[in-house]
N, C-alpha and C. Protein backbone atom coordinates (compact mmCIF):
# COMPACT_ATOMS: atom_id res chain seq x y z
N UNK A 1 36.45 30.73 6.42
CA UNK A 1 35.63 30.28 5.29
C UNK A 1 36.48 29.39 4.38
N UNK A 2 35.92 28.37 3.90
CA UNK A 2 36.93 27.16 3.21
C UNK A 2 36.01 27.31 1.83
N UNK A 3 37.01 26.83 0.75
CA UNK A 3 36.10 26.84 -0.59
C UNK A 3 35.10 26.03 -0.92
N UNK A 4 34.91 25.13 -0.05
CA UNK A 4 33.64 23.83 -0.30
C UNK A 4 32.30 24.57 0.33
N UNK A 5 32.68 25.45 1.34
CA UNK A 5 31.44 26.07 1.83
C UNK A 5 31.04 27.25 0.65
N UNK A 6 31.60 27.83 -0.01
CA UNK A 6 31.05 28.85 -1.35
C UNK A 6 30.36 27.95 -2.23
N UNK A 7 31.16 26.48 -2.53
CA UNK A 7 30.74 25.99 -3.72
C UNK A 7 29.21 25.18 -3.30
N UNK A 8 29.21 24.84 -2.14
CA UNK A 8 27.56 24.35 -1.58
C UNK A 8 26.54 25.69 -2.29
N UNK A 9 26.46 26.44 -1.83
CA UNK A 9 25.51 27.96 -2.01
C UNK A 9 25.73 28.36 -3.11
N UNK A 10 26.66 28.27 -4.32
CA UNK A 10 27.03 28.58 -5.07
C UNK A 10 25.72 28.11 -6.49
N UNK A 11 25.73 27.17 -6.51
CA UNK A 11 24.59 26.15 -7.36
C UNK A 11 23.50 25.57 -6.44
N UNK A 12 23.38 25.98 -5.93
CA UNK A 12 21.98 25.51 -5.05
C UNK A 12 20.96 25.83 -5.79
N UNK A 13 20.55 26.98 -5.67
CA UNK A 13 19.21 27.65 -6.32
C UNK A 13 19.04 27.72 -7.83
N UNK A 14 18.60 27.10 -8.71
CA UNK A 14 18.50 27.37 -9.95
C UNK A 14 17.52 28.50 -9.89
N UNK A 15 17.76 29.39 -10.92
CA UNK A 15 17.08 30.84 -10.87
C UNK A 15 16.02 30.29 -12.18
N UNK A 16 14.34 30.63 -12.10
CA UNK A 16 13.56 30.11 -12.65
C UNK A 16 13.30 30.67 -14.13
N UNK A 17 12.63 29.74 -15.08
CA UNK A 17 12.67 30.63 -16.22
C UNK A 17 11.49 31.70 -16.37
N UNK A 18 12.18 32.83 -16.62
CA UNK A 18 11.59 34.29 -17.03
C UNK A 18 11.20 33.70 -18.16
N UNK A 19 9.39 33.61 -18.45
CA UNK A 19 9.35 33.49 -19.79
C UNK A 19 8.49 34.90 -20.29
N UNK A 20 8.83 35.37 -21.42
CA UNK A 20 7.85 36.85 -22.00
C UNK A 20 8.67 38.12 -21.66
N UNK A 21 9.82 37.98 -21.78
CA UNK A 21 10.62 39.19 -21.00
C UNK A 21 11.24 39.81 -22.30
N UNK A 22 10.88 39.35 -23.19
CA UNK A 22 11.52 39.87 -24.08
C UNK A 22 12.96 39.25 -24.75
N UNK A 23 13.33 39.35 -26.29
CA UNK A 23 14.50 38.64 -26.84
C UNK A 23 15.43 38.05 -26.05
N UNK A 24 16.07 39.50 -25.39
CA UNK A 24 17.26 39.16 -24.66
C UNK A 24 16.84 37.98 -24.06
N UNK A 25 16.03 37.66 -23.31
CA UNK A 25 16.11 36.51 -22.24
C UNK A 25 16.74 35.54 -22.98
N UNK A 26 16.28 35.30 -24.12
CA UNK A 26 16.73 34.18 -24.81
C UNK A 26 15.17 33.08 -25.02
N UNK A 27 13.81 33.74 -23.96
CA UNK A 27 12.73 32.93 -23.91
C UNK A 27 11.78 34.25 -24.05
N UNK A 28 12.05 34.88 -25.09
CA UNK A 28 10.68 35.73 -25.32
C UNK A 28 10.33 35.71 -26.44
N UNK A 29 9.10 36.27 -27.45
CA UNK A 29 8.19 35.88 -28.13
C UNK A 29 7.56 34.36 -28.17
N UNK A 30 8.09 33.57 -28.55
CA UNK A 30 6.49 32.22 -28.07
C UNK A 30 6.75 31.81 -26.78
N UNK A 31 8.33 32.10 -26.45
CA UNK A 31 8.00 31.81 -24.74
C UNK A 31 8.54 30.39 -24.80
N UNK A 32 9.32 29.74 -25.94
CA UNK A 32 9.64 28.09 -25.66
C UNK A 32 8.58 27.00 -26.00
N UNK A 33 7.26 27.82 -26.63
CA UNK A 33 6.34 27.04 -26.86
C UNK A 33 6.39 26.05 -28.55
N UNK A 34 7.01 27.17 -29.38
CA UNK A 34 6.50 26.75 -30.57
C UNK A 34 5.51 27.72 -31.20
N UNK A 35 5.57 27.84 -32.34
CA UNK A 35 4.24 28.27 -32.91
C UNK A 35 3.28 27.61 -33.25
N UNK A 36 2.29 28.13 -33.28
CA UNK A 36 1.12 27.98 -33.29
C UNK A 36 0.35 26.33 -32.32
N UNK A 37 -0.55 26.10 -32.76
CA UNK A 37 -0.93 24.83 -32.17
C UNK A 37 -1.39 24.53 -30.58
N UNK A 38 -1.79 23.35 -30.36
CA UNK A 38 -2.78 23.28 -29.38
C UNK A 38 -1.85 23.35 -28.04
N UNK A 39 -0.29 23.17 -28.23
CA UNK A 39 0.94 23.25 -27.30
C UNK A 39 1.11 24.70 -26.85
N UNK A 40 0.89 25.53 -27.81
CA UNK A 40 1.55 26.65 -27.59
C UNK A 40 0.10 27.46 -26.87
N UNK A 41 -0.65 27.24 -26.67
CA UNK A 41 -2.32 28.08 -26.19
C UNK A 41 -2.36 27.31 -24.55
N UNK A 42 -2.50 28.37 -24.16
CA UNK A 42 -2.85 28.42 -22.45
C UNK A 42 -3.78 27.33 -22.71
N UNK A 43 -3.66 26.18 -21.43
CA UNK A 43 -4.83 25.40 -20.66
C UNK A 43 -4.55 24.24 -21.97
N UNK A 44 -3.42 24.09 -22.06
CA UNK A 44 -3.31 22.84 -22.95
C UNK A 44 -2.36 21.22 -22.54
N UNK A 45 -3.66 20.85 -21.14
CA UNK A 45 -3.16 19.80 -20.98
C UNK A 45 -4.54 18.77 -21.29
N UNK A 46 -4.27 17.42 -22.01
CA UNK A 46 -4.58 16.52 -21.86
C UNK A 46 -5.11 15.92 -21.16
N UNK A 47 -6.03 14.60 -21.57
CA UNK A 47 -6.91 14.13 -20.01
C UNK A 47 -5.93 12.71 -20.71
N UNK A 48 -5.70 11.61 -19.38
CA UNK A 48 -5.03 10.64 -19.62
C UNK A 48 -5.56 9.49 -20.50
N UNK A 49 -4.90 8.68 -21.75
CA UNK A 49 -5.57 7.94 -22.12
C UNK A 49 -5.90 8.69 -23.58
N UNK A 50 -5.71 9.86 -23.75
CA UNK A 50 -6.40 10.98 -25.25
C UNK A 50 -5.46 10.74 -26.16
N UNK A 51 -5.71 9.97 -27.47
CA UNK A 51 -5.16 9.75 -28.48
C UNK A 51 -5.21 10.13 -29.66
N UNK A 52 -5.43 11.69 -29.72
CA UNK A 52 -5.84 12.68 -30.51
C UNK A 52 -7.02 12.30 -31.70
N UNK A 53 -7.66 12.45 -30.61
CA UNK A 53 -9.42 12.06 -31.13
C UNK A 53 -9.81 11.18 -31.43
N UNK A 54 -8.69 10.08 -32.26
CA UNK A 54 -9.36 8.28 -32.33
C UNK A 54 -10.01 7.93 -31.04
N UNK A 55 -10.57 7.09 -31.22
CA UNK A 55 -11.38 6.36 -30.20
C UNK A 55 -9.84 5.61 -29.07
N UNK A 56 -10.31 6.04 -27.88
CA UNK A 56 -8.93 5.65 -26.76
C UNK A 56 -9.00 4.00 -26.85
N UNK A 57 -7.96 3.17 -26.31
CA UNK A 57 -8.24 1.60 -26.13
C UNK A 57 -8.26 1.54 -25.09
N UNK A 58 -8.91 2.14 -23.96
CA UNK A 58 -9.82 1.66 -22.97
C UNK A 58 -11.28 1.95 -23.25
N UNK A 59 -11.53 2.31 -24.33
CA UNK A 59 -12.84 2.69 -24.89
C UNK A 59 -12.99 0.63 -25.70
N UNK A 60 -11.60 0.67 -26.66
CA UNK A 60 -11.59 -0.08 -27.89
C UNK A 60 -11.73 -1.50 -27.39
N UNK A 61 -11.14 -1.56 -26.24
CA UNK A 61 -10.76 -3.32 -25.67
C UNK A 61 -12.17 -3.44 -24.94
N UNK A 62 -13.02 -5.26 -25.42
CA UNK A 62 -14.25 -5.23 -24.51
C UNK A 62 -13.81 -5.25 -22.76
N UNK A 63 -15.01 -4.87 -22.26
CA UNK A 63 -14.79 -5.09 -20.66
C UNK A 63 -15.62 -6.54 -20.47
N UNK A 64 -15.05 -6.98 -20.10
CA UNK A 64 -15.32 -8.55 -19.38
C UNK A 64 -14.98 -9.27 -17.81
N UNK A 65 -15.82 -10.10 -17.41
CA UNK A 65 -15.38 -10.58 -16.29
C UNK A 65 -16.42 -9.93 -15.17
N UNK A 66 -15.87 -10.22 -13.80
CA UNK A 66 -16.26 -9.60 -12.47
C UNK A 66 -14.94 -9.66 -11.20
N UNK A 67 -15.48 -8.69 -10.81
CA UNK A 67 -13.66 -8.72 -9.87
C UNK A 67 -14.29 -8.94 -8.28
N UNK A 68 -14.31 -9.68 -7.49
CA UNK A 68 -14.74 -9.90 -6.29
C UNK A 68 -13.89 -8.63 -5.32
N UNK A 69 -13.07 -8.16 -6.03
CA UNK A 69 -12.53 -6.79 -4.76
C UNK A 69 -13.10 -6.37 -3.90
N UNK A 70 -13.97 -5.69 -4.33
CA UNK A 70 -14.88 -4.81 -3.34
C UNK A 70 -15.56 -5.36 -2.19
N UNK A 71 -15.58 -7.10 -2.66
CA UNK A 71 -16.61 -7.81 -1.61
C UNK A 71 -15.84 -8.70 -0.93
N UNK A 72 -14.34 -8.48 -0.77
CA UNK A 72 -13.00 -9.56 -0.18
C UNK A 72 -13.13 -9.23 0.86
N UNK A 73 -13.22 -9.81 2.06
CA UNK A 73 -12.82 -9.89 3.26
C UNK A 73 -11.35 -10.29 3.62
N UNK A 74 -10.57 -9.02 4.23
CA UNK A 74 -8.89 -9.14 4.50
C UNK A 74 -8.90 -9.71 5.92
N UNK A 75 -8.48 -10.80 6.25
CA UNK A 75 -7.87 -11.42 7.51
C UNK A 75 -6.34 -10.95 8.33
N UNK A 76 -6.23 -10.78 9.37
CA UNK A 76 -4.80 -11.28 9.53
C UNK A 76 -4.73 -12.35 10.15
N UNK A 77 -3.45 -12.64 9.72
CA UNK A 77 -2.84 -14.07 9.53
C UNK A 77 -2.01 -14.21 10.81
N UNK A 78 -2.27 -15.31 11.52
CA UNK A 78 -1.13 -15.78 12.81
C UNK A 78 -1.08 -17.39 13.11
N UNK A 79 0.04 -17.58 12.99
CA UNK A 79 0.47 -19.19 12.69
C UNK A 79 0.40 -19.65 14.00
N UNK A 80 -0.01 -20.99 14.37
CA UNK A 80 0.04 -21.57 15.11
C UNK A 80 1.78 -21.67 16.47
N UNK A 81 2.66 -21.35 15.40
CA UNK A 81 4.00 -21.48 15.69
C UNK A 81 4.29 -19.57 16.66
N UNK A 82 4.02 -19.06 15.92
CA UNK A 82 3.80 -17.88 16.75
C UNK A 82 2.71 -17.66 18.14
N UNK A 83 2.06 -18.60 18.24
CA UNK A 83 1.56 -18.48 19.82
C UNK A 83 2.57 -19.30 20.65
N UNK A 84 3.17 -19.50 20.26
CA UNK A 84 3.80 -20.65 21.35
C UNK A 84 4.17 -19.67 22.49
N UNK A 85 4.44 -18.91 22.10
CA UNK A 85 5.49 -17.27 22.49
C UNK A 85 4.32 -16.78 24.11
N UNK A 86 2.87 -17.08 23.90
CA UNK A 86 2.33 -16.80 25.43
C UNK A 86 2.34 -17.73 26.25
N UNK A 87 1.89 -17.79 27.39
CA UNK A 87 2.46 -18.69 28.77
C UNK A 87 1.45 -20.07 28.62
N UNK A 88 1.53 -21.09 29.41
CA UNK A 88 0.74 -22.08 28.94
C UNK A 88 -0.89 -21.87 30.11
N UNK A 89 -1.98 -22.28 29.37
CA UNK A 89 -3.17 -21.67 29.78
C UNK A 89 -3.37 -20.43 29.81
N UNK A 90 -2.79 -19.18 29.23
CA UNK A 90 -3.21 -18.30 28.36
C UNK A 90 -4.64 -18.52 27.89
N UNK A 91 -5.30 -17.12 27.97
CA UNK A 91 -6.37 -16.98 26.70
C UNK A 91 -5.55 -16.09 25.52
N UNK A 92 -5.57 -16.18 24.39
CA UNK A 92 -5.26 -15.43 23.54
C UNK A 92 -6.27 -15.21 22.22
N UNK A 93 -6.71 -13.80 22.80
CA UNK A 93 -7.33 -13.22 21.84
C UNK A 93 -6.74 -12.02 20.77
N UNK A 94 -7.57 -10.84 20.71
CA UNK A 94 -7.64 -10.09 19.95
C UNK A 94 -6.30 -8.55 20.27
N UNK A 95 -6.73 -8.60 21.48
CA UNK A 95 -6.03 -7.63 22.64
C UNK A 95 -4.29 -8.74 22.90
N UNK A 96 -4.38 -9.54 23.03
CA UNK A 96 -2.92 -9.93 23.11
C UNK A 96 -1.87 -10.03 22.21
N UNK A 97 -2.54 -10.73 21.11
CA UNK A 97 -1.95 -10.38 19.71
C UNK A 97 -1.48 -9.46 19.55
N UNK A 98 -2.10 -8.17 19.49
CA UNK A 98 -1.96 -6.80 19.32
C UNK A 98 -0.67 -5.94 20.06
N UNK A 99 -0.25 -7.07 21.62
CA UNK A 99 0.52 -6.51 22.50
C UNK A 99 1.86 -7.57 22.12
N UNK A 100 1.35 -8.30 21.66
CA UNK A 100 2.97 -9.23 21.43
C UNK A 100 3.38 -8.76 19.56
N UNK A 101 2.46 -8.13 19.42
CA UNK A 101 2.73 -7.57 17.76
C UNK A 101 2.73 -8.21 16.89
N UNK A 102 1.16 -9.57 17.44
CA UNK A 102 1.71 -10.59 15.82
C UNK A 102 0.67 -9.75 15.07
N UNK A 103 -0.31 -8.83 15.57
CA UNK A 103 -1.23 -8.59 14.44
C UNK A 103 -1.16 -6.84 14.42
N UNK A 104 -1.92 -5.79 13.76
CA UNK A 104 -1.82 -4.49 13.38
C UNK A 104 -3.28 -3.80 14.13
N UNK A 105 -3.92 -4.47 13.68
CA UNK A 105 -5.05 -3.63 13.84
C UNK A 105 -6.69 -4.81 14.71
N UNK A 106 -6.86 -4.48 15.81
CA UNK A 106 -7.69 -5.24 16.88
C UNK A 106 -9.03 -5.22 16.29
N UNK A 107 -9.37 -4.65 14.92
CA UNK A 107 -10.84 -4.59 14.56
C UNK A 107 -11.13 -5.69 13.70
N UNK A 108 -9.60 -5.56 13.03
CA UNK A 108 -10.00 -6.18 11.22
C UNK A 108 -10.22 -8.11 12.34
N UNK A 109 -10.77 -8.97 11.26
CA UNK A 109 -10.81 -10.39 11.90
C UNK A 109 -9.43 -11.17 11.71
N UNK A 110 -10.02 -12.02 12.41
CA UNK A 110 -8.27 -12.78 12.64
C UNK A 110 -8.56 -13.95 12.13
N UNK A 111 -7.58 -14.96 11.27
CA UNK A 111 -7.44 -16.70 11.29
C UNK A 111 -6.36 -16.52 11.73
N UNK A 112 -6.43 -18.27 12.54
CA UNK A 112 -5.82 -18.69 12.59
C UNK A 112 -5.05 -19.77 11.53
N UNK A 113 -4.15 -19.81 11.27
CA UNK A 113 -3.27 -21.48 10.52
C UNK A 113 -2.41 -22.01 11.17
N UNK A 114 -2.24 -23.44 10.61
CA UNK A 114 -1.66 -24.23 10.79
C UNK A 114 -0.08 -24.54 10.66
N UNK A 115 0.30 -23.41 10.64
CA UNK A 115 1.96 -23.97 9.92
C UNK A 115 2.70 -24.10 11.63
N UNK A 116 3.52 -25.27 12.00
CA UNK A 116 4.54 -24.92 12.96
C UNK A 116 3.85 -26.53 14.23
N UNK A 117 4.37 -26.15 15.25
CA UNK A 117 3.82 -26.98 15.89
C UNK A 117 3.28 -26.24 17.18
N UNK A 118 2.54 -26.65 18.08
CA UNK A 118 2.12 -26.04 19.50
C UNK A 118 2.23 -27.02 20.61
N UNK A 119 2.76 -26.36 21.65
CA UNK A 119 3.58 -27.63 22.24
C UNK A 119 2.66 -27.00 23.77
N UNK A 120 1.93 -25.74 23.92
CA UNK A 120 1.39 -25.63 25.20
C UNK A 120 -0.11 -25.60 24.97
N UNK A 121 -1.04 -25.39 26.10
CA UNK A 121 -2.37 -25.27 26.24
C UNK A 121 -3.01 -24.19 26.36
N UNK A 122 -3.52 -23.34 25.07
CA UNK A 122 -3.63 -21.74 25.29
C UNK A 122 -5.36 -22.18 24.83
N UNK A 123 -6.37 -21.35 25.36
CA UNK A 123 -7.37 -20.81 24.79
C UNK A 123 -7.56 -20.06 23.77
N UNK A 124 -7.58 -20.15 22.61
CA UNK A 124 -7.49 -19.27 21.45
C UNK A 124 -8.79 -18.62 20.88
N UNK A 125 -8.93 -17.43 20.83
CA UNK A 125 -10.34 -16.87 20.45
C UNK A 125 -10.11 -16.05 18.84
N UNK A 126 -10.35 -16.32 17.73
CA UNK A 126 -10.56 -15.61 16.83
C UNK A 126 -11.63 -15.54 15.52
N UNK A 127 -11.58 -15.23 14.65
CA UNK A 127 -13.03 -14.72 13.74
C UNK A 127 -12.53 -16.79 12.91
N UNK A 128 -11.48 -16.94 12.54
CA UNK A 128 -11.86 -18.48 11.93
C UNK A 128 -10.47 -19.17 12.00
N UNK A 129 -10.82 -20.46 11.78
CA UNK A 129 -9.41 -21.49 12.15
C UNK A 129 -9.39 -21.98 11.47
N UNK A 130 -8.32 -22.70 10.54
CA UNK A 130 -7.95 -23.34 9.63
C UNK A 130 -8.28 -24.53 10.33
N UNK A 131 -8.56 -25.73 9.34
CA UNK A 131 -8.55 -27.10 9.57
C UNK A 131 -7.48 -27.80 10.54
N UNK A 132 -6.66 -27.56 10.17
CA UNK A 132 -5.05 -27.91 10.79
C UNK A 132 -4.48 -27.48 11.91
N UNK A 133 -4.99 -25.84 12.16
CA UNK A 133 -4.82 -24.91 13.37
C UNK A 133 -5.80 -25.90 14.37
N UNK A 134 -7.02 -25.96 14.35
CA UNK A 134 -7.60 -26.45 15.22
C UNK A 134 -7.80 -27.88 15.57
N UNK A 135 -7.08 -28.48 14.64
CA UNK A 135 -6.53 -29.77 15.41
C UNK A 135 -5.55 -29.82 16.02
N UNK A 136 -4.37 -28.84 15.39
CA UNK A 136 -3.85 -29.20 16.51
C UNK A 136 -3.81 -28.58 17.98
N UNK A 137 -4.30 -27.33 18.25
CA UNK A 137 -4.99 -26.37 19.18
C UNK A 137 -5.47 -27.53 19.83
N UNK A 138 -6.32 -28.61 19.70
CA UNK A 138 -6.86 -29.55 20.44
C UNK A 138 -6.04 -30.49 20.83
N UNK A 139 -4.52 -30.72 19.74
CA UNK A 139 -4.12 -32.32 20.71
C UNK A 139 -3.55 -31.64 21.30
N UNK A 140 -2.67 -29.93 21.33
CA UNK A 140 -1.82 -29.57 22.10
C UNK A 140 -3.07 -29.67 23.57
N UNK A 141 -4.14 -29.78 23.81
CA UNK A 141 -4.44 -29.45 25.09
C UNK A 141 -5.80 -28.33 24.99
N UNK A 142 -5.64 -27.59 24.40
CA UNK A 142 -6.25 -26.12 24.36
C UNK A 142 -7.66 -26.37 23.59
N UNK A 143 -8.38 -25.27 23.90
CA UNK A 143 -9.61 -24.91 23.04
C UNK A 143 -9.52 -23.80 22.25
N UNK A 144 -10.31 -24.42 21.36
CA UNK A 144 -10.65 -23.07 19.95
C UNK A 144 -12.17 -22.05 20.06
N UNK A 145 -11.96 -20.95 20.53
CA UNK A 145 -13.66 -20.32 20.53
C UNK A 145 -13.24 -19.23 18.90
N UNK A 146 -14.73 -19.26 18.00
CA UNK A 146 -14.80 -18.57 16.92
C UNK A 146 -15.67 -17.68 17.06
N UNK A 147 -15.48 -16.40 17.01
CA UNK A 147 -16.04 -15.15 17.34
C UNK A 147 -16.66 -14.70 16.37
């Protein structure tokens, strides 16, 4: 037994506070609370935002605007420069992507963009193509189908 192995186990466990045990503890009669008040009474937590009864300022500030969130359609994204990577006359769809790991998930829709160059002739199938993707998808050789 070496002294670094006592001193591991030694302070590990903090022993929890006994509260109501009486003086000695050092935490008996209010228990660490305080007297009196809405702190010291069981079931005295707060709802978030409570600014002891004034009116809250998410109440005070107007609400304005509209947030398109809920109605966003999330794409994934795969650059023109990242197909280069399948063989030439390839189809590349939904299922290949998925196996070369440019995309996550085979349900959500796919664009394509334009960044990079394409130097072979692949069939490309996805939900939409950037302006730029599908020109050049065409001088490289290849066709664009939109699903």
């Amino acid at each position: 037994m070496k002294l670094d192995d006592i001193m591991k186990t030694a302070g590990k466990h903090k022993s929890r506070k006994r509260l109501g045990r009486g003086n000695g503890s050092g935490h008996g009669g209010t228990c660490c609370r305080g007297h009196k008040g809405y702190y010291s009474r069981a079931g005295n937590k707060l709802n978030l935002g409570f600014e002891g009864g004034s009116n809250p300022m998410l109440k005070r500030i107007p609400k304005r605007g509209f947030s398109n969130d809920p109605f966003r359609k999330n794409f994934q994204v795969v650059n023109i420069e990242a197909l280069d990577r399948f063989e030439d006359g390839a189809t590349v769809d939904a299922a290949a992507l998925l196996a070369a790991g440019l995309i996550s998930d085979a349900a959500l829709p796919i664009k394509v963009l334009g960044s990079g160059q394409m130097k072979k002739k692949l069939t490309v199938v996805a939900s939409k193509f950037s302006a730029a993707a599908s020109e050049k998808i065409a001088q490289a050789g290849g066709t664009v189908q939109a699903v």
